[in-house]
C-alpha atoms as a PDB file:
ATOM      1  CA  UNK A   1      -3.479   0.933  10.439  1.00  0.00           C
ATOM      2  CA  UNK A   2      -5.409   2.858   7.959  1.00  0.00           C
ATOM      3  CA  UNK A   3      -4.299   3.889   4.567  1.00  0.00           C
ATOM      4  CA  UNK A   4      -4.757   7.455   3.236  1.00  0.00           C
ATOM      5  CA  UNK A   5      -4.800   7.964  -0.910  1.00  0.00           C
ATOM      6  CA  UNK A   6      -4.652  10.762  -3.386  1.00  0.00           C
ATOM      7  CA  UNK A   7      -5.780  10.784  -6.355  1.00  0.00           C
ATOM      8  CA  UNK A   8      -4.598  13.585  -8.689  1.00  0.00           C
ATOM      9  CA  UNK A   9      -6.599  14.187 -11.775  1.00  0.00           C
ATOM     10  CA  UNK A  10      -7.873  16.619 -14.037  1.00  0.00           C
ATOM     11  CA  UNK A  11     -10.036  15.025 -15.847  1.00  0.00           C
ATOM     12  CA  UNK A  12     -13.624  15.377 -13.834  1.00  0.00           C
ATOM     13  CA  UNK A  13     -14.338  11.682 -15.364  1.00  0.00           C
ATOM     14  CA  UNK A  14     -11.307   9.882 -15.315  1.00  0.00           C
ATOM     15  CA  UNK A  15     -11.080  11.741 -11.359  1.00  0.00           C
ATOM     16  CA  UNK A  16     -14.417   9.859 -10.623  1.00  0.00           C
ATOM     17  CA  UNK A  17     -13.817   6.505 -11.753  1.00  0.00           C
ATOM     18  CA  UNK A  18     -10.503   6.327 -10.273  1.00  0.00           C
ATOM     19  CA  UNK A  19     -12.054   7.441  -7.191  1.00  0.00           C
ATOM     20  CA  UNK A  20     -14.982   4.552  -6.893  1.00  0.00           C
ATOM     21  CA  UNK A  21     -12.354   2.020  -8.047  1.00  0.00           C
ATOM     22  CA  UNK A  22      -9.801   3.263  -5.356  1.00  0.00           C
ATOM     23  CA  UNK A  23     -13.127   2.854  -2.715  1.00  0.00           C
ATOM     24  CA  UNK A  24     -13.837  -0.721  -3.370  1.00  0.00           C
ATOM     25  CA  UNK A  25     -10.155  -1.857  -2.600  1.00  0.00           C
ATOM     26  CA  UNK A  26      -9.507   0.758  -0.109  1.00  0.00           C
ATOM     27  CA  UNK A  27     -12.980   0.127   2.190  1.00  0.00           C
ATOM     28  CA  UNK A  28     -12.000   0.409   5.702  1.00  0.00           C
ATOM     29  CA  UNK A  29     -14.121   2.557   7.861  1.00  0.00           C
ATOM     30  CA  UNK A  30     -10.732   3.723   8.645  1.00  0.00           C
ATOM     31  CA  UNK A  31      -8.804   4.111   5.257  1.00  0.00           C
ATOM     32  CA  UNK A  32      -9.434   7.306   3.394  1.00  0.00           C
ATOM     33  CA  UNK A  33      -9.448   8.112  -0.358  1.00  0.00           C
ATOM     34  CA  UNK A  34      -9.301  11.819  -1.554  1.00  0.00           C
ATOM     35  CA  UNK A  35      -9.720  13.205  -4.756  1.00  0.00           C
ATOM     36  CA  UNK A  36      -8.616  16.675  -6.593  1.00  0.00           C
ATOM     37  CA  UNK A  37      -7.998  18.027 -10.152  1.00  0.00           C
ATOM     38  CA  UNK A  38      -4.620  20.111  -8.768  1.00  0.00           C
ATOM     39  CA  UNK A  39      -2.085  19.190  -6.267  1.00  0.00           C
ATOM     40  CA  UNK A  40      -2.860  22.476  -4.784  1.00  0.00           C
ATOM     41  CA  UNK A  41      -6.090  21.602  -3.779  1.00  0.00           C
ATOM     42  CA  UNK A  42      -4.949  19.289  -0.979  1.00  0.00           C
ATOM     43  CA  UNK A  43      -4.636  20.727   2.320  1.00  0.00           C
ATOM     44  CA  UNK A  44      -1.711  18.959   3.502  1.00  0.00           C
ATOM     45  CA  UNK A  45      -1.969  20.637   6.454  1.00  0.00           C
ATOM     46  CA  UNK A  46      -4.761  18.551   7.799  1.00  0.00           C
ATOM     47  CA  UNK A  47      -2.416  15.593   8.187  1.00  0.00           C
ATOM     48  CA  UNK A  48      -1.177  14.807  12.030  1.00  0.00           C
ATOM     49  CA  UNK A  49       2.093  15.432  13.225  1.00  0.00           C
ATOM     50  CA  UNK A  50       4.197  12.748  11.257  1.00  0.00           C
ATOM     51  CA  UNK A  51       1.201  11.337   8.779  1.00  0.00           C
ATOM     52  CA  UNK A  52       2.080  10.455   5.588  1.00  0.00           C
ATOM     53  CA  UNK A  53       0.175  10.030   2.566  1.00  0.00           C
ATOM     54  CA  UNK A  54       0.461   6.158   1.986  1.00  0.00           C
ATOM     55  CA  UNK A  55      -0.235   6.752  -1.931  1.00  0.00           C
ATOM     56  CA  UNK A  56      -0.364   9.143  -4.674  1.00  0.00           C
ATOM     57  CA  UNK A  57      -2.355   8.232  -7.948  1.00  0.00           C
ATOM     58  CA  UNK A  58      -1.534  10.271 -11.225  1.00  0.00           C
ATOM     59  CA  UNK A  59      -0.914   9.996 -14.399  1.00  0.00           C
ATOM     60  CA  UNK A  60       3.041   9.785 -15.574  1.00  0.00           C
ATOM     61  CA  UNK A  61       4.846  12.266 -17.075  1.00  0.00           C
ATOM     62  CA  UNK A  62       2.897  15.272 -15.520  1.00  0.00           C
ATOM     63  CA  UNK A  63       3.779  18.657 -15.315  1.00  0.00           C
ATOM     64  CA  UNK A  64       1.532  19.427 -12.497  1.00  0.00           C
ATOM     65  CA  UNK A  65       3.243  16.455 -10.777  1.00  0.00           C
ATOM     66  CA  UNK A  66       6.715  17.720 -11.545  1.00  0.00           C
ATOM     67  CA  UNK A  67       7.478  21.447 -11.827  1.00  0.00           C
ATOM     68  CA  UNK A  68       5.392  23.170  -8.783  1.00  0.00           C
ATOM     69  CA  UNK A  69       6.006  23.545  -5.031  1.00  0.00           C
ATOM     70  CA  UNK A  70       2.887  21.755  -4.312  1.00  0.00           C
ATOM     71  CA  UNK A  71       3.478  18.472  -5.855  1.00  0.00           C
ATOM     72  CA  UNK A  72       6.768  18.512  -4.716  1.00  0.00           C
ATOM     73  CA  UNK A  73       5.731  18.620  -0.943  1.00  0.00           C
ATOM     74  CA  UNK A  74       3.221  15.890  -1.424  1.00  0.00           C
ATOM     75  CA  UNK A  75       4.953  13.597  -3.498  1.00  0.00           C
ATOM     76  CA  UNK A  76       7.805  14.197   0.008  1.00  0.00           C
ATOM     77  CA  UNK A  77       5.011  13.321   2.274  1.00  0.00           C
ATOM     78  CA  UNK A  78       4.229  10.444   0.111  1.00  0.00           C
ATOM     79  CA  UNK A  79       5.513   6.622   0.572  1.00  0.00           C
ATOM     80  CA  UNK A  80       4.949   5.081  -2.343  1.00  0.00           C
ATOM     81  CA  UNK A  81       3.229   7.062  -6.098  1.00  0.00           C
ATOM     82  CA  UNK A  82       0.642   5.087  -8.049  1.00  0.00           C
ATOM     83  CA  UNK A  83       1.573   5.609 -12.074  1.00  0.00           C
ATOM     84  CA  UNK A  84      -0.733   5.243 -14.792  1.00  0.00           C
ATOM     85  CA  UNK A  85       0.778   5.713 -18.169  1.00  0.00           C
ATOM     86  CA  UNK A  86      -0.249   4.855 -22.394  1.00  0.00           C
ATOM     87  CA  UNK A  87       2.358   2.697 -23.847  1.00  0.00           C
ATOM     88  CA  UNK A  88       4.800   4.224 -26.419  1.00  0.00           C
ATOM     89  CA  UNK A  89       5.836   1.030 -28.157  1.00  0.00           C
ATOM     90  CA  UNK A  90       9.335   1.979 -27.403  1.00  0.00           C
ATOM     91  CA  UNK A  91      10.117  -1.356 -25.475  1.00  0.00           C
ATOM     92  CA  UNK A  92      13.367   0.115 -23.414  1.00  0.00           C
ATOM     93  CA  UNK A  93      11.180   3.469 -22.419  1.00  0.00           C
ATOM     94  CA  UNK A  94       8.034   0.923 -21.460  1.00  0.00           C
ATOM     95  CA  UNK A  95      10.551  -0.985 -19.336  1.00  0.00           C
ATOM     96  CA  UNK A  96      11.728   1.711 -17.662  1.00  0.00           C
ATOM     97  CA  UNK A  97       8.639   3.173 -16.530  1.00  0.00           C
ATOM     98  CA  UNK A  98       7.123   0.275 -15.227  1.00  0.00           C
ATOM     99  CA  UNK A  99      10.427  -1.529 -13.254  1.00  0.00           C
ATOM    100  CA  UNK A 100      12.298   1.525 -12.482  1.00  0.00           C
ATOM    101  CA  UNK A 101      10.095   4.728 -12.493  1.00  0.00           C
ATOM    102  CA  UNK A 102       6.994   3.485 -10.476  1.00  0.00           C
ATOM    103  CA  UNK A 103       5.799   1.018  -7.666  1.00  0.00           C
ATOM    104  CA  UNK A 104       2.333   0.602  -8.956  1.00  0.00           C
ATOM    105  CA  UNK A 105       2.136   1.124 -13.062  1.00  0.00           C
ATOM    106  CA  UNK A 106      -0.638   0.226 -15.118  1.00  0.00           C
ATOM    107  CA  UNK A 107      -1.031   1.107 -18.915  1.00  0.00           C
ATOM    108  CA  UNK A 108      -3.928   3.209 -20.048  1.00  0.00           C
ATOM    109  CA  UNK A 109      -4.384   0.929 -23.129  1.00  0.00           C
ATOM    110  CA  UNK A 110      -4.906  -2.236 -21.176  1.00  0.00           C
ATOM    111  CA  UNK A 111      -8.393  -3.869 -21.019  1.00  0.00           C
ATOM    112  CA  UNK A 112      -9.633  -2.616 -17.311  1.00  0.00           C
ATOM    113  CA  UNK A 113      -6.524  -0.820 -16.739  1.00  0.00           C
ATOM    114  CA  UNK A 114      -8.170   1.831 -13.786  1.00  0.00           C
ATOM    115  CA  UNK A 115      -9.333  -1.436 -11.420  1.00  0.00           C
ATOM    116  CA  UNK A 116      -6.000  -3.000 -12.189  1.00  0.00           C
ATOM    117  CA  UNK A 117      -4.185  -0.369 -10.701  1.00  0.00           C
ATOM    118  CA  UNK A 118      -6.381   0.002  -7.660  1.00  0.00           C
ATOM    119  CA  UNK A 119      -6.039  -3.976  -6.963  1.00  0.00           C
ATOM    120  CA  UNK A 120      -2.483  -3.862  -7.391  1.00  0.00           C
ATOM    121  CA  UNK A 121      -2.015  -0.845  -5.490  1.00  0.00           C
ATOM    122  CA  UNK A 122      -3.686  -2.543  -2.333  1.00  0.00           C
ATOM    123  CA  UNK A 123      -1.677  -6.213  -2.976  1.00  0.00           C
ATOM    124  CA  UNK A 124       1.518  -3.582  -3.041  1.00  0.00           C
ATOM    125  CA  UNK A 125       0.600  -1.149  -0.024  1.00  0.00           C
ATOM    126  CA  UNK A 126      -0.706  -4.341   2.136  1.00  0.00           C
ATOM    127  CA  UNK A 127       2.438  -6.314   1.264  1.00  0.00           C
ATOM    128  CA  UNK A 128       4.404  -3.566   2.002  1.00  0.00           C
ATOM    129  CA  UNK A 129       2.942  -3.325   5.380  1.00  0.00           C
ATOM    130  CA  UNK A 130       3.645  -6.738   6.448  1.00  0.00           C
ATOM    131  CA  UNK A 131       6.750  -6.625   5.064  1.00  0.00           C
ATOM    132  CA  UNK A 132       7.417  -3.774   7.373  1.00  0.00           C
ATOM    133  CA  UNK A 133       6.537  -5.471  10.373  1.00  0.00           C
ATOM    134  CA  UNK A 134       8.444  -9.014   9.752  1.00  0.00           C
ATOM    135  CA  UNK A 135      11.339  -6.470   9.272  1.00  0.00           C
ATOM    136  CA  UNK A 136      11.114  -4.679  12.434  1.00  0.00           C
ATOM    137  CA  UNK A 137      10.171  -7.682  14.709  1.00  0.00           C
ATOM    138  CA  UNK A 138      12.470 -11.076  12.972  1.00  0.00           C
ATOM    139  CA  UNK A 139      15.116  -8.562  11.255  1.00  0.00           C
ATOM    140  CA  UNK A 140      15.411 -10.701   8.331  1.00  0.00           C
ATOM    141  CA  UNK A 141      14.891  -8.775   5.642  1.00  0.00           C
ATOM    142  CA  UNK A 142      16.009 -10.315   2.070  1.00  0.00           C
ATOM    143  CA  UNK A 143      18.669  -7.055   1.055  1.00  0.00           C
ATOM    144  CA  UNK A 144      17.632  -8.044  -2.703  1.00  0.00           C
ATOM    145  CA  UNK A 145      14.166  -6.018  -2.141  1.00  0.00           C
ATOM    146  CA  UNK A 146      14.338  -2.156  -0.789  1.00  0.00           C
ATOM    147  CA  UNK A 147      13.146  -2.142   3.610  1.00  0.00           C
ATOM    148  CA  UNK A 148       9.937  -1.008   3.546  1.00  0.00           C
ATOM    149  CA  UNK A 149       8.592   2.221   4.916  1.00  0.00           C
ATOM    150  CA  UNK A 150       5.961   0.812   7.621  1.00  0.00           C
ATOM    151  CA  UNK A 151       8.944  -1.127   9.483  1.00  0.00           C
ATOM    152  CA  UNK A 152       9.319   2.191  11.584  1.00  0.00           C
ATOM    153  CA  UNK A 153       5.507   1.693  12.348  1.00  0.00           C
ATOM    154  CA  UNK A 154       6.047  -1.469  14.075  1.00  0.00           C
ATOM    155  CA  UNK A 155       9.171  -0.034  15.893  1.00  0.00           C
ATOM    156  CA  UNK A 156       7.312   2.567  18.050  1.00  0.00           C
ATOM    157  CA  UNK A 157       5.632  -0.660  20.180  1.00  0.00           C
ATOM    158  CA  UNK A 158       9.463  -0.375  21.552  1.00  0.00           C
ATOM    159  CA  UNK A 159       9.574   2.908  21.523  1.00  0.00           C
ATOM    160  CA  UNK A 160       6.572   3.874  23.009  1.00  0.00           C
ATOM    161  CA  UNK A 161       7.605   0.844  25.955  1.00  0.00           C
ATOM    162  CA  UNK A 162       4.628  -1.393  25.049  1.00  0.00           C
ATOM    163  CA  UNK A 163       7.405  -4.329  23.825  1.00  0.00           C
ATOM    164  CA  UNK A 164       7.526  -7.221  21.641  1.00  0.00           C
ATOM    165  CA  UNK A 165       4.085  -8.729  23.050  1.00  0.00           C
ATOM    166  CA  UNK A 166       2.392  -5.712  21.875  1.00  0.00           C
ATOM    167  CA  UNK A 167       4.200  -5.500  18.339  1.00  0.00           C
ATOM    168  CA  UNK A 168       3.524  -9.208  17.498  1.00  0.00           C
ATOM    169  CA  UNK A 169       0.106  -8.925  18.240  1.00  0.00           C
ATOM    170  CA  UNK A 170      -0.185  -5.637  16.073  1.00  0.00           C
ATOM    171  CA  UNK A 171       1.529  -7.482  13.293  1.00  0.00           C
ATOM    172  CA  UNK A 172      -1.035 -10.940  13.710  1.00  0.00           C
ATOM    173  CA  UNK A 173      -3.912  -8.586  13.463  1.00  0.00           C
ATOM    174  CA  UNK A 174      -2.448  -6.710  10.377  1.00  0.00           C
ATOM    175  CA  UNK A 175      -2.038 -10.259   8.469  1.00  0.00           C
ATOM    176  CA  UNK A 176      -5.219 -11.776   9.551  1.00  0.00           C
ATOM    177  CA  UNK A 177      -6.830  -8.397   7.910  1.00  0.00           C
ATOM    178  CA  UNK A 178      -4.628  -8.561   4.863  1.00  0.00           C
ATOM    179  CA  UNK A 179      -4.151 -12.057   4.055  1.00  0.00           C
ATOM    180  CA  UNK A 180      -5.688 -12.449   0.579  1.00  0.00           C
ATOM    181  CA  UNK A 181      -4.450  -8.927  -0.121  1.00  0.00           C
ATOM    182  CA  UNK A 182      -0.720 -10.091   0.191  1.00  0.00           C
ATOM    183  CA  UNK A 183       1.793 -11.431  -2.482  1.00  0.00           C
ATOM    184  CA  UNK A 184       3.229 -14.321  -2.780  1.00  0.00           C
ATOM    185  CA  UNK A 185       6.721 -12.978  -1.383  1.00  0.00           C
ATOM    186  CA  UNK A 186       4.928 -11.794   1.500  1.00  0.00           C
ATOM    187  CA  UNK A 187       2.774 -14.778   1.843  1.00  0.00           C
ATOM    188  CA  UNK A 188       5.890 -17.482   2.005  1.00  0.00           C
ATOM    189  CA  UNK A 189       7.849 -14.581   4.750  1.00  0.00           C
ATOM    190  CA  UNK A 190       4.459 -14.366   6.584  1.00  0.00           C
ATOM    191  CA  UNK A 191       4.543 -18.605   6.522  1.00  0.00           C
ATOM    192  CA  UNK A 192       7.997 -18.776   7.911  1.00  0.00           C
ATOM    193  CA  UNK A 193       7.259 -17.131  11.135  1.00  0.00           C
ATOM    194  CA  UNK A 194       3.784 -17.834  11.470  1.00  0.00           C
ATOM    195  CA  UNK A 195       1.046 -20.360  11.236  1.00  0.00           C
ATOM    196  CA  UNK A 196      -1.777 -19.269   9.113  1.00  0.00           C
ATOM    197  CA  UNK A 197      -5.118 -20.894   9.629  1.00  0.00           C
ATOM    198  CA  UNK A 198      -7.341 -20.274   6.500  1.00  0.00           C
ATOM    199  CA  UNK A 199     -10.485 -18.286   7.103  1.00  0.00           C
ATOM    200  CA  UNK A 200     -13.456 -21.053   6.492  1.00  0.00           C
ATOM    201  CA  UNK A 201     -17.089 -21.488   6.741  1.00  0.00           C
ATOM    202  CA  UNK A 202     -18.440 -24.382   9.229  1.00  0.00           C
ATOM    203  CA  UNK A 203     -22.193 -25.174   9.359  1.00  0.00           C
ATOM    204  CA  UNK A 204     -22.820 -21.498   8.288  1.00  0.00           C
ATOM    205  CA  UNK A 205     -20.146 -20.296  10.887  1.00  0.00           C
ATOM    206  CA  UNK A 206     -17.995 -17.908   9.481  1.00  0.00           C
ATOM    207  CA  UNK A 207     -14.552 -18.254  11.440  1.00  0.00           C
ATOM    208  CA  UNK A 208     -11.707 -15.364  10.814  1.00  0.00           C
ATOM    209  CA  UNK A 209      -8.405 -16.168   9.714  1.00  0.00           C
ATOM    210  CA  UNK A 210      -6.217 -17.018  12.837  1.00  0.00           C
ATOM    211  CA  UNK A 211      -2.392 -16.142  12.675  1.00  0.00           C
ATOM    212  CA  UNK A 212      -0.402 -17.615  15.516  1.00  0.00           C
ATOM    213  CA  UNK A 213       3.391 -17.719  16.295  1.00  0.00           C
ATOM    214  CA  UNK A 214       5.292 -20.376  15.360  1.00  0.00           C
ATOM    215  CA  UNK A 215       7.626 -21.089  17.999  1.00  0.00           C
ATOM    216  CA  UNK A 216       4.634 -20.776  20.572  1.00  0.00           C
ATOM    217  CA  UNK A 217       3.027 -24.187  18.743  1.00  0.00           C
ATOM    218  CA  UNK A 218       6.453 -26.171  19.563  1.00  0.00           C
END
């Protein structure tokens, strides 16, 4: 399940570094990271039937993320927006913009800020993902958090006929893969269904993480 980004920024600079930090997190052979200076500039056309953009990076309040048609269609097609904002010092405005205004929100005037926000943007897209699938498969999702987007991802095993077999597997692969990318939310849900066997090295042997069904070890 690869994850496609956006990065929207003007400044050539700021649009480069965000772009290399974005690269190291996101490094799949199958994830894809793409940069421009305009929402325009995107052809959102060259997403398949019923692709969405997993992320959009920018910088918070922008016009060009606000007032044109362009941004407005992306930011639609969009799950979740990436925010990167300076602090004001106005505590109640700060508050708001990180807990209420933005999934992923990093201030400009913290040390390292731009690899912050990539890391966290992975631990919250990953997360999010398995989330999705313990949703879809266990329906026991804790009401006190929003459902996530990528449950309807794990769904179309059903749809599509391939059943639960299928969709369990999916989701094992998905938290082998992710593992140390998940939080600790995630991490204790993931526990309650599954056993996780940590990935280790044995006499030089480097063995994967193994993710196996609880109820199939009773």
């Amino acid at each position: 399940m690869p994850f496609l980004v956006l990065i929207v920024e003007k400044a050539p600079f700021l649009r480069s570094v965000l772009t290399r930090f974005f690269k190291e997190q996101f490094d799949d052979e199958s994830d894809l990271v793409i940069a421009v200076s305009e929402p325009a500039e995107f052809d959102i056309t060259q997403l398949r039937e019923g692709q969405n953009l997993d992320l959009i990076v920018h910088k918070f309040p922008s016009e060009d993320l606000s007032q044109n048609e362009a941004s407005r269609v992306l930011i639609n097609r969009s799950l979740f927006r990436a925010l990167y904002y300076k602090k004001t010092g106005n505590e109640l405005d700060d508050h708001m913009l990180s807990c209420h205004r933005g999934n992923v929100t990093v201030a400009v005037d913290e040390p390292d800020w731009d690899p912050q926000l990539a890391k966290k943007a992975k631990v919250f897209l990953c997360s999010q993902l398995v989330n999705g699938g313990l949703d879809a498969l266990f329906n026991e999702r804790d009401h006190r958090h929003p459902a996530s987007p990528y449950e309807e991802r794990f769904r179309r095993f059903f749809v599509h006929g391939r059943g639960l077999t299928h969709a369990l597997a999916e989701l094992c692969r998905t938290i082998a893969k992710y593992w140390r990318f998940l939080d600790e939310r995630t991490q204790k849900r993931v526990r309650e269904q599954f056993y996780v066997d940590f990935d280790q090295e044995v006499n030089g042997q480097r063995y994967p993480i193994f993710v196996t069904l609880r109820s199939l070890l009773r």
